[in-house]
Protein backbone atom coordinates (compact mmCIF):
# COMPACT_ATOMS: atom_id res chain seq x y z
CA UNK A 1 0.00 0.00 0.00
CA UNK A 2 3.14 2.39 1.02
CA UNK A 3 4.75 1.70 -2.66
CA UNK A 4 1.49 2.17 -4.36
CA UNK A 5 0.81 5.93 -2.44
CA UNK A 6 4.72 6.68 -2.91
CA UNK A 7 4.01 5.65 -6.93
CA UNK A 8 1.16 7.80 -7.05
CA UNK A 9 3.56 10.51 -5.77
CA UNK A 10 6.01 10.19 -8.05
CA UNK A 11 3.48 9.83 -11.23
CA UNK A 12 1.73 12.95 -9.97
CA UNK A 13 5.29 15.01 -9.55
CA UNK A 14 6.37 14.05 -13.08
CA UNK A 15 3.12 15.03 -14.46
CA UNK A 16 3.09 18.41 -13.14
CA UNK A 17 6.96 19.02 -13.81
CA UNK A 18 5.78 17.91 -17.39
CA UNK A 19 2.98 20.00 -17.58
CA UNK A 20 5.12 22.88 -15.84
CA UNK A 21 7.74 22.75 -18.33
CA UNK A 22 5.20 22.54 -21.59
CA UNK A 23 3.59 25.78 -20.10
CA UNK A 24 7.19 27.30 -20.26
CA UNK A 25 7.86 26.73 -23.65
CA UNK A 26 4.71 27.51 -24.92
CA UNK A 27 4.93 30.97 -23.23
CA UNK A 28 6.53 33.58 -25.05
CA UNK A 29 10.38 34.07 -23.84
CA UNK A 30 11.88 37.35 -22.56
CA UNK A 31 13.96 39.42 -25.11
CA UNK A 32 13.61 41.92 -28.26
CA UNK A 33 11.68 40.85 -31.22
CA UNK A 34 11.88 41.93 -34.83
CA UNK A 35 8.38 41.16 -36.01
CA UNK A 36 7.19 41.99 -39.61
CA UNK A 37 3.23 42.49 -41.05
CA UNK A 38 3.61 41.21 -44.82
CA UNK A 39 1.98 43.41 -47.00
CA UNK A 40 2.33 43.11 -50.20
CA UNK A 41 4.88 39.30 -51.17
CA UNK A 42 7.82 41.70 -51.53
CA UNK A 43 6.96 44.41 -49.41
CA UNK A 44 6.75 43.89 -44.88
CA UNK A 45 6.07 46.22 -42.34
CA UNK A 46 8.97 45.63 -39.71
CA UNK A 47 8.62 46.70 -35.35
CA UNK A 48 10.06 45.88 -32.42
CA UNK A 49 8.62 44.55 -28.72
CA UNK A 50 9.99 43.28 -25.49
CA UNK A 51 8.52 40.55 -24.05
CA UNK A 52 9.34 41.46 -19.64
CA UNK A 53 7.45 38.38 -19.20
CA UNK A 54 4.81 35.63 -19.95
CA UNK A 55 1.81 38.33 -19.47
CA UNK A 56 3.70 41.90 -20.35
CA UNK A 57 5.64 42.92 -23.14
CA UNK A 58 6.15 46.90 -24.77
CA UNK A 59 5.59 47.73 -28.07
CA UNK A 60 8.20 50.34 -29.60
CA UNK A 61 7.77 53.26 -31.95
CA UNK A 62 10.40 55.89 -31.71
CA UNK A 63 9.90 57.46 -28.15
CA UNK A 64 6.66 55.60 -27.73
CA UNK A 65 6.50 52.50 -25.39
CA UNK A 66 3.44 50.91 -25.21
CA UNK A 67 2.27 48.45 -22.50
CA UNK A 68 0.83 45.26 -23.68
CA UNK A 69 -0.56 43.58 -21.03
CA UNK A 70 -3.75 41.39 -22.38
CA UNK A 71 -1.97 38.56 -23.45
CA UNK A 72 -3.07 34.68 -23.41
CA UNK A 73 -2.47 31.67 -24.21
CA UNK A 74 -4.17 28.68 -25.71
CA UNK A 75 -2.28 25.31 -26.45
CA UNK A 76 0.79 26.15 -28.62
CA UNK A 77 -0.45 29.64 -29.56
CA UNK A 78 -0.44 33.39 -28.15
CA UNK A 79 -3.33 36.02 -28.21
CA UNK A 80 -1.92 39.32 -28.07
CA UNK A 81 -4.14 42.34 -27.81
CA UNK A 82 -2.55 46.08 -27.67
CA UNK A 83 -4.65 48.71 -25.23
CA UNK A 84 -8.01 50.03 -26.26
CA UNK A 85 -8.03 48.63 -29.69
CA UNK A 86 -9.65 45.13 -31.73
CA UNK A 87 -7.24 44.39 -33.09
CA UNK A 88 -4.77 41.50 -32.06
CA UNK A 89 -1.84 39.72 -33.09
CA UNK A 90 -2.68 35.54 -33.27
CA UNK A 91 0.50 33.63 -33.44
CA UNK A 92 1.56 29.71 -33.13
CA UNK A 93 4.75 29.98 -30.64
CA UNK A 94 7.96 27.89 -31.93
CA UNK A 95 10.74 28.55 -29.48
CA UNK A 96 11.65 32.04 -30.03
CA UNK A 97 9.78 32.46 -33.36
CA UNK A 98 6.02 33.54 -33.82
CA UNK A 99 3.62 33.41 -37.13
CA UNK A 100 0.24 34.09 -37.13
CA UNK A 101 -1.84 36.65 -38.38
CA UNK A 102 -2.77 40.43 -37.16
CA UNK A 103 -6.45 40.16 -37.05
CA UNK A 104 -8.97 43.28 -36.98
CA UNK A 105 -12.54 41.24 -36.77
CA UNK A 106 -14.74 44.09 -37.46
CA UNK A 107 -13.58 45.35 -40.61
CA UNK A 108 -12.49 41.48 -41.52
CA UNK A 109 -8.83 42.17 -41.90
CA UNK A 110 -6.10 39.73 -41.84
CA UNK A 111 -2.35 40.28 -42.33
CA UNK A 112 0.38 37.75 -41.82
CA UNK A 113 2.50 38.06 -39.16
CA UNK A 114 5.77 36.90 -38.22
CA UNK A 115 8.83 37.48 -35.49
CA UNK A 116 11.90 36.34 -34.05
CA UNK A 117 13.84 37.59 -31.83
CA UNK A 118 16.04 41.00 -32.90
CA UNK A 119 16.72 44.16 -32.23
CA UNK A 120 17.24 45.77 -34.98
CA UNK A 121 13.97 47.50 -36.93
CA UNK A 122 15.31 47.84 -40.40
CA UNK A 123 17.78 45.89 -41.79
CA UNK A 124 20.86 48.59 -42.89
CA UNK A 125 22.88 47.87 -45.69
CA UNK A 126 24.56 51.12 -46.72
CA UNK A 127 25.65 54.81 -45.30
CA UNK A 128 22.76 57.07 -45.48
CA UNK A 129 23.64 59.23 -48.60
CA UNK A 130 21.36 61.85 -47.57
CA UNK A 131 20.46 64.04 -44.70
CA UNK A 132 16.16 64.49 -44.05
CA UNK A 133 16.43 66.12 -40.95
CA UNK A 134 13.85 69.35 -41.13
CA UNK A 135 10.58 70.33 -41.90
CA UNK A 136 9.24 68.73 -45.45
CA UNK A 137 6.22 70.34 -47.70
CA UNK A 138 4.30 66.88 -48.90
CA UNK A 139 1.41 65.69 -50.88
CA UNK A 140 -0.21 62.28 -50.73
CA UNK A 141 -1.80 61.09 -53.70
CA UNK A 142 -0.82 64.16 -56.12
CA UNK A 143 -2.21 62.86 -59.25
CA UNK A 144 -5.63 61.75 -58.02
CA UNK A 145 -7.64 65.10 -57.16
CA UNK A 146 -10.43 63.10 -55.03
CA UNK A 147 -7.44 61.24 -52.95
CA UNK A 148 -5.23 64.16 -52.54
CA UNK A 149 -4.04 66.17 -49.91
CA UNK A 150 -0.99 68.08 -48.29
CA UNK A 151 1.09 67.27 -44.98
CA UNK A 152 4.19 68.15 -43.56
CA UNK A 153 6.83 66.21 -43.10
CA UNK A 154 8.74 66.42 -39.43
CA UNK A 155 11.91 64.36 -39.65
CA UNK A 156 15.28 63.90 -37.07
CA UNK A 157 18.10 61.62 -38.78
CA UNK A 158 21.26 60.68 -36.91
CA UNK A 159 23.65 58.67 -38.62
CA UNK A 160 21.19 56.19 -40.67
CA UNK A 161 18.50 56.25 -38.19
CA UNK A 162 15.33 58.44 -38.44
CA UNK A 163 12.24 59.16 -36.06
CA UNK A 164 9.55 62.09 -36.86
CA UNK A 165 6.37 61.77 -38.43
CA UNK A 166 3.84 63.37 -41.31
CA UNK A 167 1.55 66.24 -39.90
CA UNK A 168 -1.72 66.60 -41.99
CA UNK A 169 -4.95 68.89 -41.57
CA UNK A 170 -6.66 65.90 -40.09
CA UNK A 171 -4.05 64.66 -37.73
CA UNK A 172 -0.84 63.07 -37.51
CA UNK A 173 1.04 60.27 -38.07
CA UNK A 174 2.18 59.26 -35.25
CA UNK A 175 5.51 58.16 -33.75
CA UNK A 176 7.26 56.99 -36.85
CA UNK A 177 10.84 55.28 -36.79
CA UNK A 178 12.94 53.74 -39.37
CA UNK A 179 16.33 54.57 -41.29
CA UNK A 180 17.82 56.09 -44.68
CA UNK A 181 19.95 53.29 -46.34
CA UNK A 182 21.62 54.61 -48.60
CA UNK A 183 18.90 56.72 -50.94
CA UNK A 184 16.06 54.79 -49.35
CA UNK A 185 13.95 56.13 -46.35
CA UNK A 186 11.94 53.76 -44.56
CA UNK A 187 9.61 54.47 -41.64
CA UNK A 188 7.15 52.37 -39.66
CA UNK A 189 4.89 52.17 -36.93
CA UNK A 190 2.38 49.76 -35.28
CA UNK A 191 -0.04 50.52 -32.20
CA UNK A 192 -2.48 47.73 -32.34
CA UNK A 193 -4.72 49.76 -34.54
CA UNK A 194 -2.90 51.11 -37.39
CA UNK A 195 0.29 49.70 -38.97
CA UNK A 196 2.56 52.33 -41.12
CA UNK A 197 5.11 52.09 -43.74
CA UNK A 198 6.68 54.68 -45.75
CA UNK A 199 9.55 53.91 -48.26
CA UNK A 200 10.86 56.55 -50.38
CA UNK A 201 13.97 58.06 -52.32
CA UNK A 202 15.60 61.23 -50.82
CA UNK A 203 17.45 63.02 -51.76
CA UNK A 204 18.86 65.97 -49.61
CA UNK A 205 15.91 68.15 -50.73
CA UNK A 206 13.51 65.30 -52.30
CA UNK A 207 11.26 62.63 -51.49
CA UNK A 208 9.35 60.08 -53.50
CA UNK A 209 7.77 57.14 -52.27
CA UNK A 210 4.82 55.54 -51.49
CA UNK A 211 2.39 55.29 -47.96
CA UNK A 212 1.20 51.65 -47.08
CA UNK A 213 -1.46 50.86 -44.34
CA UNK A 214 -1.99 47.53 -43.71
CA UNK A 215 -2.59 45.90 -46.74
CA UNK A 216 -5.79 48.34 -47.79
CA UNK A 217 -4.04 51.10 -48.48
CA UNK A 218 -1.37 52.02 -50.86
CA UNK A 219 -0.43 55.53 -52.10
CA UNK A 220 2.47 57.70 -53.85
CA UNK A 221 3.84 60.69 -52.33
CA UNK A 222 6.28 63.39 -52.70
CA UNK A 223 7.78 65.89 -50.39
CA UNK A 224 10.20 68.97 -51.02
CA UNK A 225 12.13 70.31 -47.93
CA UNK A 226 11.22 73.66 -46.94
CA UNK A 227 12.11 74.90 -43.38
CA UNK A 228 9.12 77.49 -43.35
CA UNK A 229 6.25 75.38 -44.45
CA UNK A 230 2.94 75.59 -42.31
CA UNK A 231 0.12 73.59 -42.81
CA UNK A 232 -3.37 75.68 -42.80
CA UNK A 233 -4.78 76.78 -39.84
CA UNK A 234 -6.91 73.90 -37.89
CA UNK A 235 -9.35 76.06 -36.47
CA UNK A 236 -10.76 76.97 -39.56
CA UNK A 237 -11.63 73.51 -41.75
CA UNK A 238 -14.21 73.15 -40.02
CA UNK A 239 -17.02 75.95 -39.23
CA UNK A 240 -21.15 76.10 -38.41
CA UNK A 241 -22.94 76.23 -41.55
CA UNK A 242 -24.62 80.22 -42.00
CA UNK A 243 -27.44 80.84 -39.94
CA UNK A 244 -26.27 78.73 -37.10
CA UNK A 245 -24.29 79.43 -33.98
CA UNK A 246 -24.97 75.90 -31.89
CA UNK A 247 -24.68 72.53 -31.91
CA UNK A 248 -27.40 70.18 -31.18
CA UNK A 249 -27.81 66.45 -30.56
CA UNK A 250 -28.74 63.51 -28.44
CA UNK A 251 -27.04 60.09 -28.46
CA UNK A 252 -27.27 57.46 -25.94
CA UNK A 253 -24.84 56.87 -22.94
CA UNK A 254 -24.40 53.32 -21.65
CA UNK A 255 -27.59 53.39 -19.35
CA UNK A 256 -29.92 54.02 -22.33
CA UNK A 257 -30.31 57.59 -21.83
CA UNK A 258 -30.44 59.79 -24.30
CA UNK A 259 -28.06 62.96 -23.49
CA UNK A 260 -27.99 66.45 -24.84
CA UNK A 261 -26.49 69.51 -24.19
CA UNK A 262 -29.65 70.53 -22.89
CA UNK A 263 -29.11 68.71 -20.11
CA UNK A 264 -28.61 70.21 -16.45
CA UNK A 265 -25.24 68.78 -16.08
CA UNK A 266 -23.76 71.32 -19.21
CA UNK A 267 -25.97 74.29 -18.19
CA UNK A 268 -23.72 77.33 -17.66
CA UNK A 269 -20.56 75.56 -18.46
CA UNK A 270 -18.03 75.66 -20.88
CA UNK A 271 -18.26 72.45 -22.69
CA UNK A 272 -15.63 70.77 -25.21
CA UNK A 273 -17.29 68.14 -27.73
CA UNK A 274 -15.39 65.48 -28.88
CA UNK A 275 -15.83 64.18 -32.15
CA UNK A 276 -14.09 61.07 -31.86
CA UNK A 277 -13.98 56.84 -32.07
CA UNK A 278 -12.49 54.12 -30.08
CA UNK A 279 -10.57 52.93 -32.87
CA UNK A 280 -9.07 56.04 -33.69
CA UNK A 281 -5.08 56.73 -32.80
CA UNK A 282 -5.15 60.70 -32.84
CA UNK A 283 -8.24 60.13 -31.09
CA UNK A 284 -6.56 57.85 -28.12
CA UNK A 285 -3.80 60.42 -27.75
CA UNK A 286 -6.38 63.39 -27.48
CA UNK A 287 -8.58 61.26 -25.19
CA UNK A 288 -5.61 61.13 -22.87
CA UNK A 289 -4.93 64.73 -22.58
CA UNK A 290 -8.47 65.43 -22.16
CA UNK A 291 -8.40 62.76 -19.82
CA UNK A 292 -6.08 64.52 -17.77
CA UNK A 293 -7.00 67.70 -18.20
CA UNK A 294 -10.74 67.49 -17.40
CA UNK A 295 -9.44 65.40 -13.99
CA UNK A 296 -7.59 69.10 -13.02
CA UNK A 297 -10.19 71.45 -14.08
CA UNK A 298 -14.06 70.33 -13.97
CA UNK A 299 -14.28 71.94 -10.59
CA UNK A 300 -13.47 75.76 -12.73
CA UNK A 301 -16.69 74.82 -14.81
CA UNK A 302 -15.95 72.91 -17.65
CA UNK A 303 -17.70 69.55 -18.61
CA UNK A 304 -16.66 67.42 -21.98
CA UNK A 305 -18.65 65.25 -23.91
CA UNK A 306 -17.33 62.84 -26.17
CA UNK A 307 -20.06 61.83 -29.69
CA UNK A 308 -18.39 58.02 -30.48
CA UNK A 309 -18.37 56.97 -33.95
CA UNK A 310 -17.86 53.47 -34.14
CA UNK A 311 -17.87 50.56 -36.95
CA UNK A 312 -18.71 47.93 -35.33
CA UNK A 313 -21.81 46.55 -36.39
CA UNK A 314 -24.13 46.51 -32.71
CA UNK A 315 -24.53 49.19 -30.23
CA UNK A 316 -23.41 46.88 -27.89
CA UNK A 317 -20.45 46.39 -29.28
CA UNK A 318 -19.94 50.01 -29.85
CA UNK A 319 -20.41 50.37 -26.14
CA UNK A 320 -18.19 47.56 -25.19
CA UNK A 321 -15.08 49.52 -26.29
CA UNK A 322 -16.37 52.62 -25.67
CA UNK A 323 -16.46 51.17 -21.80
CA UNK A 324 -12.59 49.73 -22.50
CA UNK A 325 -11.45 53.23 -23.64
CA UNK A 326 -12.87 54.88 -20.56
CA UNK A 327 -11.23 52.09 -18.26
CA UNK A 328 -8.32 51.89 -19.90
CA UNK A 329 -7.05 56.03 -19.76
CA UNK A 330 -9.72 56.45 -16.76
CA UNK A 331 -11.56 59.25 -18.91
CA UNK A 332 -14.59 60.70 -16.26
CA UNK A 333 -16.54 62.27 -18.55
CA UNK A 334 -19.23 60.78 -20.66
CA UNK A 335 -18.96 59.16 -24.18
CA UNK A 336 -22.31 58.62 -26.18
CA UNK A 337 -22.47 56.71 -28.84
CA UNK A 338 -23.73 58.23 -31.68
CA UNK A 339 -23.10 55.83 -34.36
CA UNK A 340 -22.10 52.14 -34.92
CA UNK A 341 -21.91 50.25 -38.60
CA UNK A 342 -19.72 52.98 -40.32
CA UNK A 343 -16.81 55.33 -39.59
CA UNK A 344 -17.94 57.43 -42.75
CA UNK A 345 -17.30 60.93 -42.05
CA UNK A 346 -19.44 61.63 -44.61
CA UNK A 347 -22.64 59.69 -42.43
CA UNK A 348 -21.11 61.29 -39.01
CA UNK A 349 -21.94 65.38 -40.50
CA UNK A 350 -25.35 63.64 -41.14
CA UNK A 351 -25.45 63.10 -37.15
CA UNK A 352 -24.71 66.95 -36.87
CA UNK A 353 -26.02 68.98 -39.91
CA UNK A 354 -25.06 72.19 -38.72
CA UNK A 355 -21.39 71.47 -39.43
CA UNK A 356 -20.08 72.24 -42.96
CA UNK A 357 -18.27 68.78 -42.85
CA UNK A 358 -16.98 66.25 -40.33
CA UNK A 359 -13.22 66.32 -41.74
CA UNK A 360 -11.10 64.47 -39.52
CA UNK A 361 -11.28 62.29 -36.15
CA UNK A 362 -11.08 63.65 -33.79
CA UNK A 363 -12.60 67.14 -33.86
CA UNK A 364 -13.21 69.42 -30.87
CA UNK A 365 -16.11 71.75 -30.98
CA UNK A 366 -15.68 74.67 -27.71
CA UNK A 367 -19.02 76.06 -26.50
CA UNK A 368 -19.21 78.72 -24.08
CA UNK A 369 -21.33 79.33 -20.97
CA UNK A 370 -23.75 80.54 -23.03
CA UNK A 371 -23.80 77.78 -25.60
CA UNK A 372 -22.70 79.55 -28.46
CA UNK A 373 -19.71 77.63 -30.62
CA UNK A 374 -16.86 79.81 -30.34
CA UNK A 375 -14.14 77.27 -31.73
CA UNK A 376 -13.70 74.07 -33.88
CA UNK A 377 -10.72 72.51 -34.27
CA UNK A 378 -9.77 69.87 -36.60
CA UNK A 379 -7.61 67.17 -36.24
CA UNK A 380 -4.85 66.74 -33.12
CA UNK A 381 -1.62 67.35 -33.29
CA UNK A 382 -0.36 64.59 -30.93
CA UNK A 383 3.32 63.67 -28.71
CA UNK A 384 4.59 62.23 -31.75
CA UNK A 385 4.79 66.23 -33.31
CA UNK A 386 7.33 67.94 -30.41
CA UNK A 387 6.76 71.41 -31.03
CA UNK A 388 3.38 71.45 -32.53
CA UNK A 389 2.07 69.52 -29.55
CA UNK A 390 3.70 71.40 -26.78
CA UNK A 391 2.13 74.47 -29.11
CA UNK A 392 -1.36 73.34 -29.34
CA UNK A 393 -1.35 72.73 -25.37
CA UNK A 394 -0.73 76.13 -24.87
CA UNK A 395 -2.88 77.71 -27.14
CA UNK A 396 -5.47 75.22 -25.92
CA UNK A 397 -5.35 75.96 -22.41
CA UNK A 398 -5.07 79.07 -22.98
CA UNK A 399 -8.27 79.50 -25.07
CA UNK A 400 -10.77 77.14 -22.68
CA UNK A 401 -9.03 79.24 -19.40
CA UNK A 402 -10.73 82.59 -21.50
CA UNK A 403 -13.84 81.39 -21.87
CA UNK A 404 -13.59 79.87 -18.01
CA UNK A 405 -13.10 83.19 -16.80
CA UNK A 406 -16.06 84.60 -18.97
């Protein structure tokens, strides 16, 4: 009976040791990974990430870390899932390599994914034979007159490596990192939402190349430098359409109520209104300053309310990640959801008429005490811009402390 218990014993201590040590080695293992989105057979879409343990790892763009921290695991394969956005990265483990897919359910796209550990981002084969640091005048699809449209280029080389980004009247780019090799500029980035590639020939005073996002999305651009180039001015794309001077609407919050700025809690405030979605980059880094900012001055007066245009195809979806976001960056203030099925900014000025045109997520419409619309502002110039951010804080706070004090 003894030798039977003490086999028992030794049966169940192997077991577990077994199972212990499968469980190790299908976990993903500490280190710096190269990975790569393939998007076109030819062409792939390289980042890096850390993996500080089995349930953390940092994502790396330039000066951006991001923390990863949704991560599981299901036989020999990893679920990876970045903050606040769908999409994921799905990937068999094989020792230190990963392929799989990066998987964004609600718009059904799929793009293979692969990644091994290295710590390099671009692969460098020659000197840099040009210089791009400066400020770059740019337009994205120039021969196509429906696609088209101007940016600015914001660019810091040292040696062969390069971090900046592309400024446009919607928004920005975001933290973008790469190298020149040679004549050939290449910058990436990937958030979990939106992966970036630009390749290009430069020259010291020229750029032509082409934008790829994902695998959708494919366009040429070109870029001269020019040190005093200046993008128009964002508080004038958008306007109220003549014979208005107030914004109306009601959208549901989470509870099923339907909220307006009629209602008591905006009455003799100065209100901010976010035009925005959960899916939405520019709009995660403006949701985070507002985030912040509402947290250190709703007791002066102010209130914000975020209008949530969403694709997903239910409102309960919609309000599933509208209820992530808030968690996430701990926003207080509420988010309605005013449309699900359709990003279209097109549908979203249908929402709110009295605007001349919904041109960019995010948007910010500034309402006084009195509820008239003194300001609209399109687009957000994020962290990833320096100067232009540290800019638009200022003038910001500056403008919303006015109308506080009215």
């Amino acid at each position: 009976m003894r030798n039977l218990v003490l086999l028992v014993l030794l049966i169940s201590f192997f077991s577990c040791n077994n199972k212990s040590k499968e469980t190790i080695e299908n976990h993903l293992k500490q280190g710096v990974y190269r990975a790569e989105l393939q998007i076109k057979d030819s062409v792939h879409l390289p980042f890096n990430f850390k993996v500080i343990d089995a349930s953390h790892l940092q994502i790396f763009n330039a000066e951006e870390i991001i923390e990863v921290d949704e991560i599981t695991y299901k036989q020999d394969s990893v679920f990876i899932k970045a903050p606040v956005f769908e999409g994921y990265l799905a990937a068999k483990l094989q020792g230190d390599k990963l392929t799989g897919s990066f998987i964004k359910p609600n718009l059904n796209r799929v793009v293979p994914f692969t990644a091994e550990k290295q710590e390099t981002r671009f692969n460098v084969l020659n000197e840099p034979a040009s210089m791009v640091t400066g400020n770059w005048e740019a337009i994205f699809s120039p021969e196509d007159e429906a696609e088209k449209y101007i940016a600015k280029g914001v660019f810091s080389q040292k040696g062969n490596k390069v971090t900046g980004t592309f400024l446009t009247t919607t928004g920005d780019y975001r933290y973008l990192e790469g190298v020149v090799d040679g004549n050939m500029m290449k910058l990436s980035t990937f958030d979990g939402a939106h992966a970036f590639l630009f390749t290009a020939k430069v020259t010291d005073s020229t750029m032509i190349g082409t934008f790829y996002s994902g695998k959708h999305w494919e366009e040429p651009f070109e870029a001269i430098k020019n040190e005093t180039y200046e993008l128009p001015d964002a508080n004038g794309l958008t306007f109220l359409k003549e014979g208005y001077n107030k914004i109306a609407f009601s959208f549901p919050d989470a509870k099923g109520n339907m909220i307006s700025l009629e209602n008591e809690r905006f009455k003799n405030k100065v209100v901010l209104v976010q035009i925005m979605g959960t899916w939405c980059p520019n709009c995660l880094d403006e949701s985070k300053y507002f985030s912040t900012y509402y947290k250190n001055n709703k007791d002066k007066g102010l209130e914000i309310v975020a209008l949530a245009f969403e694709y997903v195809k239910t409102e309960a979806a919609g309000f599933k990640n509208i209820q992530r976001l808030q968690e996430r960056i701990a926003i207080e203030y509420p988010i309605l959801l005013a449309q699900t099925g359709t990003s279209s900014k097109a549908k979203a000025q249908e929402k709110l008429p009295m605007l001349n045109h919904v041109l960019s997520y995010p948007t910010t419409i500034f309402i006084d005490k009195k509820g008239k619309v003194r300001k609209i502002h399109t687009g957000f110039n994020g962290p990833a811009t320096g100067e232009k951010f540290t800019a638009f804080k200022k003038e910001f706070e500056g403008f919303v402390n006015m109308l506080l004090l009215e």
